[in-house]
Protein backbone atom coordinates (compact mmCIF):
# COMPACT_ATOMS: atom_id res chain seq x y z
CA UNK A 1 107.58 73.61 74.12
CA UNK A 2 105.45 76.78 73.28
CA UNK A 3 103.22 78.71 74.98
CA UNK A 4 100.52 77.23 72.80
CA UNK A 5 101.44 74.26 72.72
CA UNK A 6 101.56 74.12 76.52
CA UNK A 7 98.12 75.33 76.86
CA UNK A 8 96.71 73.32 74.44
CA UNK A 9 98.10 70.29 76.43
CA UNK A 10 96.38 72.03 79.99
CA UNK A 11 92.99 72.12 77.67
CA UNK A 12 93.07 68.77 76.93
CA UNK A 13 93.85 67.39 80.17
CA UNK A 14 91.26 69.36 81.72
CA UNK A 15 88.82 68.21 79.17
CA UNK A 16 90.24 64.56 80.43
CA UNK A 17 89.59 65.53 84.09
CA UNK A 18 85.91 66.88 83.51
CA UNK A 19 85.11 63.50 81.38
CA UNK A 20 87.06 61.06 84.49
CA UNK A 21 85.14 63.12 86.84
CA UNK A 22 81.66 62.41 85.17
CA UNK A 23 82.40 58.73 85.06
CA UNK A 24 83.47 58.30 88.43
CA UNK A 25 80.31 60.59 89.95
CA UNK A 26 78.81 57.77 87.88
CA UNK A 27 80.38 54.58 89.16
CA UNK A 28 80.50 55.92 92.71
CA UNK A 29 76.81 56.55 92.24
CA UNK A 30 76.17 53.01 91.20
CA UNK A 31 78.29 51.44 93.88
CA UNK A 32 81.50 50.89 91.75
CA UNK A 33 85.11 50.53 92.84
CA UNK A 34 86.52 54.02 91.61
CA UNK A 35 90.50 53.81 92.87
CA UNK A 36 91.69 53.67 89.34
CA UNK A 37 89.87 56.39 88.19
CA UNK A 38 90.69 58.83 91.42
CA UNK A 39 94.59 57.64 90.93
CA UNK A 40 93.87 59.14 87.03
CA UNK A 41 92.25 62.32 88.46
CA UNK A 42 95.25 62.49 90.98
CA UNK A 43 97.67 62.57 88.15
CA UNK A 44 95.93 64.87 85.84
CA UNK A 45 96.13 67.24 88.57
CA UNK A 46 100.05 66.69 89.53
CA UNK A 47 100.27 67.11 85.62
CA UNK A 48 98.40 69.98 85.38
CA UNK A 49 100.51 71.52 88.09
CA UNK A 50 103.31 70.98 86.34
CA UNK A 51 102.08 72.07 82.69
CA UNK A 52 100.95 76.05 84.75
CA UNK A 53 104.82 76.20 85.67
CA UNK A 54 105.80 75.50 82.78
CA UNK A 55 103.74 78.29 81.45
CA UNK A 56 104.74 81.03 84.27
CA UNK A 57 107.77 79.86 83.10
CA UNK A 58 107.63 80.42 79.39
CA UNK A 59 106.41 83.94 79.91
């Protein structure tokens, strides 16, 4: 995988992340059960971690 095409995939997932986190401020506003969305936010993250080594990596 490229450098671009690793950062594109670190874009997207943080464009994931900011959309999960909106719906879950909503749902845990309303009183909602949000485990499945903090388990997706959880693995965004480990994947994000993973996708920025990849990068130093590539470098």
């Amino acid at each position: 995988m490229t450098k671009d095409e690793i950062q594109a995939q670190i874009d997207q997932l943080k464009m994931d992340y900011i959309r999960i986190q909106g719906d879950l401020d909503k749902l845990e506003a309303n009183g909602g059960n949000v485990t499945m969305l903090e388990k997706s936010l959880n693995r965004i993250e480990d994947e994000l971690a993973e996708l920025r080594q990849q990068l130093e990596r590539a470098q």
